[in-house]
C-alpha atoms as a PDB file:
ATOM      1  CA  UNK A   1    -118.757-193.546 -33.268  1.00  0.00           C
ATOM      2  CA  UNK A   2    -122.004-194.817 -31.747  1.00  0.00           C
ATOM      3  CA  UNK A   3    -122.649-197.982 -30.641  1.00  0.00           C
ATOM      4  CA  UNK A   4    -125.336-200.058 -28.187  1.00  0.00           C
ATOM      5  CA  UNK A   5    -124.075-200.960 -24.979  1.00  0.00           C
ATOM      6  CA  UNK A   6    -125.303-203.936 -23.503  1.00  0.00           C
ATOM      7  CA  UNK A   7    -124.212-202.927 -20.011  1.00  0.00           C
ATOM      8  CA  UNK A   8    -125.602-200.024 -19.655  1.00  0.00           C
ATOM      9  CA  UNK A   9    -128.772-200.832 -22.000  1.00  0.00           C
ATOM     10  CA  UNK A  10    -127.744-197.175 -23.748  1.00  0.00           C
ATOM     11  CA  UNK A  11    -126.446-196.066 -26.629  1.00  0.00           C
ATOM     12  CA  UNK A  12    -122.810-194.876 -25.990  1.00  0.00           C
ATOM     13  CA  UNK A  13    -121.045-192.330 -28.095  1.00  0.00           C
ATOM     14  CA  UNK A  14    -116.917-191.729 -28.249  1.00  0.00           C
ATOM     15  CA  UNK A  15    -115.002-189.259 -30.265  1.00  0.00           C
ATOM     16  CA  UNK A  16    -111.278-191.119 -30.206  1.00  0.00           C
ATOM     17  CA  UNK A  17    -108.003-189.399 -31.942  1.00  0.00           C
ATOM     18  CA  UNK A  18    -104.867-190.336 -32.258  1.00  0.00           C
ATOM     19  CA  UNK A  19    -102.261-187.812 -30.869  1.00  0.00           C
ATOM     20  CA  UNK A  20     -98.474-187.879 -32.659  1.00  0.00           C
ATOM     21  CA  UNK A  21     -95.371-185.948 -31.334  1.00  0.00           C
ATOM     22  CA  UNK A  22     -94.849-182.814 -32.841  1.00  0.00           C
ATOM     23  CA  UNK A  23     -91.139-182.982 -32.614  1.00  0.00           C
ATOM     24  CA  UNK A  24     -88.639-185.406 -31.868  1.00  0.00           C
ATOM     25  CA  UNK A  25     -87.148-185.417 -28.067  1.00  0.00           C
ATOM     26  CA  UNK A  26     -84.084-187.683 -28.702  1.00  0.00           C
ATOM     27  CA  UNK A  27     -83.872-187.901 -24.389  1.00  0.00           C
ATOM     28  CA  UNK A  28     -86.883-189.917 -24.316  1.00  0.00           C
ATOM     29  CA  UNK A  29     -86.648-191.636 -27.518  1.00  0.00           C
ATOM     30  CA  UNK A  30     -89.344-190.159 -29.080  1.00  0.00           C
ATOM     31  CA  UNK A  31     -88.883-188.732 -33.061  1.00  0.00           C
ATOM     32  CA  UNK A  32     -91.464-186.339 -34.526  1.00  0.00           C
ATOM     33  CA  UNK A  33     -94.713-188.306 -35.820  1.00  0.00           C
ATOM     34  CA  UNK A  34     -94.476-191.185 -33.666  1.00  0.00           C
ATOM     35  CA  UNK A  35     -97.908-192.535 -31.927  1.00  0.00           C
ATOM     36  CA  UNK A  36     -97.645-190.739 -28.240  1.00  0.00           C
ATOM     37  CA  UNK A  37    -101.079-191.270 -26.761  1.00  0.00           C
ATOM     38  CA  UNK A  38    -105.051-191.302 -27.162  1.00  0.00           C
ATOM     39  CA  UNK A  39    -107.850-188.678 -26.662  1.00  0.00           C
ATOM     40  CA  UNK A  40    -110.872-190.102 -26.232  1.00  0.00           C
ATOM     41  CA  UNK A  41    -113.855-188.163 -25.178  1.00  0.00           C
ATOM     42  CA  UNK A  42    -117.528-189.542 -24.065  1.00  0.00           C
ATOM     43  CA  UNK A  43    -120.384-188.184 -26.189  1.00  0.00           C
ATOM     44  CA  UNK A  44    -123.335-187.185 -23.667  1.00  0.00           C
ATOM     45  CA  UNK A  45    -126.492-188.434 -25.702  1.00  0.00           C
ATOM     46  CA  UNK A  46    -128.688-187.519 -23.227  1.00  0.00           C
ATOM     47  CA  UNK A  47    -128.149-184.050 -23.913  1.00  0.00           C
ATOM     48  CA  UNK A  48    -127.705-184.514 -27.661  1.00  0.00           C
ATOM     49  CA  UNK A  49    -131.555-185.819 -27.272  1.00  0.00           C
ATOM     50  CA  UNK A  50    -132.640-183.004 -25.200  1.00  0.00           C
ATOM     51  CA  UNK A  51    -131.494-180.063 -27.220  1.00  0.00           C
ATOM     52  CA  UNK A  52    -133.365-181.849 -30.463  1.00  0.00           C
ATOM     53  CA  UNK A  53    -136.594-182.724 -28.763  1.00  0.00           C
ATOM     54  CA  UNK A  54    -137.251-179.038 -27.579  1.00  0.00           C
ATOM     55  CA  UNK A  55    -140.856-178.080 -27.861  1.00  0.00           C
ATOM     56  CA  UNK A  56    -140.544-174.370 -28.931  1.00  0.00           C
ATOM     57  CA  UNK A  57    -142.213-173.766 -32.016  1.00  0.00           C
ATOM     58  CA  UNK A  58    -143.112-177.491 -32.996  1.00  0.00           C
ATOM     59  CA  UNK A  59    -146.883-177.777 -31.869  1.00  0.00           C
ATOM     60  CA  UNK A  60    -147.725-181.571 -31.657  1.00  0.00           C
ATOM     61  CA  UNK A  61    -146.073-183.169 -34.040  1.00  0.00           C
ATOM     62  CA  UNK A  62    -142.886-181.414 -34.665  1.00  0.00           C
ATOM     63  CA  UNK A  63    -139.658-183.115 -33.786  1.00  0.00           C
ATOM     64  CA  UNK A  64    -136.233-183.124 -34.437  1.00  0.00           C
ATOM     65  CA  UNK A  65    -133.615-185.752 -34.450  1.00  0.00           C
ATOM     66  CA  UNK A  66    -130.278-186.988 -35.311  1.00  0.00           C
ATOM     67  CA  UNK A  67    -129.512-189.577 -38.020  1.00  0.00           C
ATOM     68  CA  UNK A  68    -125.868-191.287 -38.711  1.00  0.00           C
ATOM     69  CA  UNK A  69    -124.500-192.353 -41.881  1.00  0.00           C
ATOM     70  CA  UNK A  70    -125.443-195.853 -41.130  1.00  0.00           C
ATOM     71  CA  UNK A  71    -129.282-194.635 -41.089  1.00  0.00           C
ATOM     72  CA  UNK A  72    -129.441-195.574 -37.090  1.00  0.00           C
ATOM     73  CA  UNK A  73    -130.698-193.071 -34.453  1.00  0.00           C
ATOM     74  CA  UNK A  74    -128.737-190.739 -32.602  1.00  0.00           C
ATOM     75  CA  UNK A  75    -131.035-189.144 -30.601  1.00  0.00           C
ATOM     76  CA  UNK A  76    -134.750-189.912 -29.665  1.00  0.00           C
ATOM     77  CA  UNK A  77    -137.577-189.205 -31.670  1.00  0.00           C
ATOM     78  CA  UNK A  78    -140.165-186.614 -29.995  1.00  0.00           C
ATOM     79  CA  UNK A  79    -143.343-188.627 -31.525  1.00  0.00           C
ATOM     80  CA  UNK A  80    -143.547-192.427 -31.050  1.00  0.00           C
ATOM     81  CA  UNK A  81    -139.987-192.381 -28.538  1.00  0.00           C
ATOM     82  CA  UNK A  82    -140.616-195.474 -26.801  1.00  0.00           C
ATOM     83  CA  UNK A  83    -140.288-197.300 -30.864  1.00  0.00           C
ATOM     84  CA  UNK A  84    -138.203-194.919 -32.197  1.00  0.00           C
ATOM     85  CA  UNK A  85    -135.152-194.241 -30.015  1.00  0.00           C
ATOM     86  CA  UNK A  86    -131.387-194.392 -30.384  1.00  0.00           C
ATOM     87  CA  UNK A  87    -131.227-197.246 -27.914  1.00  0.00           C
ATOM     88  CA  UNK A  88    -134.182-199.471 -30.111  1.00  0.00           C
ATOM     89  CA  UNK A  89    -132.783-198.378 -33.731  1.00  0.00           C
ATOM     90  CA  UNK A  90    -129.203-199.561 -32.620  1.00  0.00           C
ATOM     91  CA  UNK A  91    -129.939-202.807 -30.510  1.00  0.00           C
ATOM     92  CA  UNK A  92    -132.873-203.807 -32.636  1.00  0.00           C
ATOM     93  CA  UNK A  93    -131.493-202.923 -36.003  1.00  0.00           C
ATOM     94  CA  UNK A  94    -134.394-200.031 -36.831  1.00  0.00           C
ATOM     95  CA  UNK A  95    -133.219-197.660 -39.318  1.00  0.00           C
ATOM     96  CA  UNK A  96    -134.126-194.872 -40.415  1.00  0.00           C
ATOM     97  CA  UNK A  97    -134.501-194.766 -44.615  1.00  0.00           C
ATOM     98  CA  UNK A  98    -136.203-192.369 -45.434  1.00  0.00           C
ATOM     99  CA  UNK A  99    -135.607-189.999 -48.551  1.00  0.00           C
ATOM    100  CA  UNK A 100    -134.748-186.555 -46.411  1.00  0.00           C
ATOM    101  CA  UNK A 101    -131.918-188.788 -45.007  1.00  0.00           C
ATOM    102  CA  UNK A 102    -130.505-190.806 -48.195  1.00  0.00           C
ATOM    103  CA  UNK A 103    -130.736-187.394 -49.797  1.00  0.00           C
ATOM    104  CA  UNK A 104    -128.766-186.093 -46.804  1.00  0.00           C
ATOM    105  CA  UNK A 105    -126.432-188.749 -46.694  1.00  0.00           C
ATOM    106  CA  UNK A 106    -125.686-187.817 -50.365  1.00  0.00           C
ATOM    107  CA  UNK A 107    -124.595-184.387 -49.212  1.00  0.00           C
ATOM    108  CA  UNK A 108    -127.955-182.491 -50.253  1.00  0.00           C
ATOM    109  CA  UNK A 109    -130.337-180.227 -47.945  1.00  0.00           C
ATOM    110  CA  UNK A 110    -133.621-178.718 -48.057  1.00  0.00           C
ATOM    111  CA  UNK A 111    -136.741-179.503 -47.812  1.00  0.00           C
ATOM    112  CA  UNK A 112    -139.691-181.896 -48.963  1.00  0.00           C
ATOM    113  CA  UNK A 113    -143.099-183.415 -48.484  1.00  0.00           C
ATOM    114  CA  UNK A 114    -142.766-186.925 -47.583  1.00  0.00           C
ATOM    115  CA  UNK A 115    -143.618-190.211 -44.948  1.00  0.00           C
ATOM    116  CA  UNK A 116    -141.992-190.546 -41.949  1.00  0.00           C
ATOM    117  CA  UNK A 117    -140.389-193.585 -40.070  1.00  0.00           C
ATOM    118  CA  UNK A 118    -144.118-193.259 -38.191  1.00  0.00           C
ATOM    119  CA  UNK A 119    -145.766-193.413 -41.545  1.00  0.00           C
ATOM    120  CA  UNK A 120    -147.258-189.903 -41.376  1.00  0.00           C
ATOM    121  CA  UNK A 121    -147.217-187.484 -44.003  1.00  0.00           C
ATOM    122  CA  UNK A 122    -145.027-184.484 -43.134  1.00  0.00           C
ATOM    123  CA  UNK A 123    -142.935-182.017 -44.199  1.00  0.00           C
ATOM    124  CA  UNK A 124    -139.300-182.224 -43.251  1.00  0.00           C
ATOM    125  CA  UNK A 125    -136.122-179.906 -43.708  1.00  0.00           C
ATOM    126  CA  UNK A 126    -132.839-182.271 -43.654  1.00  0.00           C
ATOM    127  CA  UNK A 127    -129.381-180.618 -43.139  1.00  0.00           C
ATOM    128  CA  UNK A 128    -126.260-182.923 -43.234  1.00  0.00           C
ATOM    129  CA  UNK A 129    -123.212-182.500 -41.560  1.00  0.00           C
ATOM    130  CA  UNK A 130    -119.272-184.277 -41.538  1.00  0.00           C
ATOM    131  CA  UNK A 131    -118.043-184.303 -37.535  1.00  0.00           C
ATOM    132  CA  UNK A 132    -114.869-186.034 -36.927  1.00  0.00           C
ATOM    133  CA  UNK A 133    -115.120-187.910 -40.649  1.00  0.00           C
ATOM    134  CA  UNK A 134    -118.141-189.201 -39.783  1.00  0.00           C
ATOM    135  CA  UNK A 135    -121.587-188.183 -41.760  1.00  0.00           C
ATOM    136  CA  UNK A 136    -124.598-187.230 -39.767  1.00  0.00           C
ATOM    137  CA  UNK A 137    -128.271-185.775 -40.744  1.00  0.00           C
ATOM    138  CA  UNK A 138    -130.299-183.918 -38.670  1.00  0.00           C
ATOM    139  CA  UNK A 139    -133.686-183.750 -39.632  1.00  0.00           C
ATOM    140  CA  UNK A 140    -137.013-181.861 -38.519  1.00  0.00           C
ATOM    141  CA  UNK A 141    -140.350-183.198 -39.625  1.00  0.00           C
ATOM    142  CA  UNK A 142    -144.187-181.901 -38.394  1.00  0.00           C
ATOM    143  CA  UNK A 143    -146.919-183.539 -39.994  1.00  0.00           C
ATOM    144  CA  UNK A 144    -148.873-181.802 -42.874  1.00  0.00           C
ATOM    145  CA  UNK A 145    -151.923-181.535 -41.475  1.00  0.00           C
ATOM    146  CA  UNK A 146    -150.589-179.656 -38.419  1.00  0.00           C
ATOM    147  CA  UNK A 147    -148.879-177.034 -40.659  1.00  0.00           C
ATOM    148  CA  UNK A 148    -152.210-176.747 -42.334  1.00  0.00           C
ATOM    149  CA  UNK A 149    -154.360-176.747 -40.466  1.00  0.00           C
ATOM    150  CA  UNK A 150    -154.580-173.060 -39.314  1.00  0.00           C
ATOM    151  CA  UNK A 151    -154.703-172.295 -43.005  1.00  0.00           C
ATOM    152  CA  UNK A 152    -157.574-174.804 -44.005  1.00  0.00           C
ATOM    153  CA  UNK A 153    -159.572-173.175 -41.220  1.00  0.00           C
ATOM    154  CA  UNK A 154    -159.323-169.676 -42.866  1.00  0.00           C
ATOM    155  CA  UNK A 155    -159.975-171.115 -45.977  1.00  0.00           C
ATOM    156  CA  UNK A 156    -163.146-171.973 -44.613  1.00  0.00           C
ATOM    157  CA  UNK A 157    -163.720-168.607 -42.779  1.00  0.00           C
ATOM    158  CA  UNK A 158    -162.889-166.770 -46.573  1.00  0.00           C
ATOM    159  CA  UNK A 159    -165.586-169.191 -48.417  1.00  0.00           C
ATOM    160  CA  UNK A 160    -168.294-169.427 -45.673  1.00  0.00           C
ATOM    161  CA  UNK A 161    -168.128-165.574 -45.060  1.00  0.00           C
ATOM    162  CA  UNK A 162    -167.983-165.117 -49.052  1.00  0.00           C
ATOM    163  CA  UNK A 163    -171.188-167.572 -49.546  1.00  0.00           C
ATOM    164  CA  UNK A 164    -172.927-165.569 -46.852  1.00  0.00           C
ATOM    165  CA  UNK A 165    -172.060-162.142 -48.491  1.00  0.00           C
ATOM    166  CA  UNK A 166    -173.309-163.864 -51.776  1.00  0.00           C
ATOM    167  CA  UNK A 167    -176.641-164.616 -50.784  1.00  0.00           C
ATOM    168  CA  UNK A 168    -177.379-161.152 -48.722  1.00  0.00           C
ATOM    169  CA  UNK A 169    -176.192-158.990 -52.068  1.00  0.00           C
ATOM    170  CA  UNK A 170    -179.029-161.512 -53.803  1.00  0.00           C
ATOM    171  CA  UNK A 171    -181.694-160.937 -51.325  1.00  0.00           C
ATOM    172  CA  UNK A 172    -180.933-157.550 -51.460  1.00  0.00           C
ATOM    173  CA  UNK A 173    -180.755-157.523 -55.000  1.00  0.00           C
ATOM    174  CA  UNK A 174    -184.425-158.973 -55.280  1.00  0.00           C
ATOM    175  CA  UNK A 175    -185.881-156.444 -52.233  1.00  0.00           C
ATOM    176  CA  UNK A 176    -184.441-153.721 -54.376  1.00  0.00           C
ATOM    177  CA  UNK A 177    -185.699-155.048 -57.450  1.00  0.00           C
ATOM    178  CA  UNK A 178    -189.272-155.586 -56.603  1.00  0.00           C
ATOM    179  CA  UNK A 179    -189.313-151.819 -54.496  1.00  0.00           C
ATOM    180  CA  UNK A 180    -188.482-150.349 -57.859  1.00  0.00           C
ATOM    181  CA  UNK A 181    -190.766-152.745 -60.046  1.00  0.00           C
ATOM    182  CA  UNK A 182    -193.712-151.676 -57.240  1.00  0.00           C
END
């Protein structure tokens, strides 16, 4: 699990099993399926954030980020990081509720138009996953008017170039015309 750490003002994340003896050693006193130890391995968040916040192929406003089943950061968000951070969601309570993650959480993926935790409209893919028996989302978001953008502008290339052929097949239409007519 993940939990705040007042210590260390972090967020710190474990991965604990119990370990049970495969087989009895009657020497030692131990029979097959008794409790023989703990593993418990540190989860380095750090570089959980890093891999998630890499730029390549996100523009501005794309970011990616990881979401547990009790709707709490994992990792840092790319936009707005100093609010919305694993260390602020989990010490201050901020979760995040949107629908890519309660459709997540409910075992779905894909991907829809909706508003983010920053209250920008954006279109986000949501994958969940179990690690461990523990549900997770990770989700990647860029804002609609980024991923449009390049389109609107040729949209605007198409109809000002079309408007402009328009009027010079008119103008040559009418210079044609009135040769002939003379």
């Amino acid at each position: 699990g993940y939990n705040y750490s007042a210590i260390t003002n972090g967020v710190d994340g474990f991965i604990c099993s119990k370990k049970f003896a495969e087989f009895e050693n009657q020497d030692e006193g131990i029979d097959k399926g008794d409790l023989i130890g703990i593993i418990i391995v540190q989860i380095n968040n750090t570089l959980i954030t890093k891999m998630l916040t890499d730029r390549t192929g996100m523009g501005e406003t794309g970011q990616s980020y990881l979401v547990g089943d009790d709707y709490f950061l994992r990792s840092d968000f790319f936009v707005d990081n100093k609010k919305f951070n694993a260390i602020n969601s989990m010490k201050t309570k901020i979760k995040i509720d949107t629908d890519p993650v309660k459709m997540a959480l409910k075992n779905k993926k894909g991907i829809v138009f909706n508003i983010n935790s920053n209250k920008n409209s954006v279109l986000s893919y949501f994958q969940p996953f179990k690690f461990m028996d523990k549900k997770y989302v990770i989700i990647t978001d860029k804002t609609t008017d980024e991923i449009f953008e390049s389109t609107q502008s040729t949209l605007i290339f198409i109809i000002s170039l079309s408007c402009l052929l328009f009027f010079v097949a008119i103008i040559l239409t009418v210079l044609v015309t009135n040769s002939i007519l003379s």
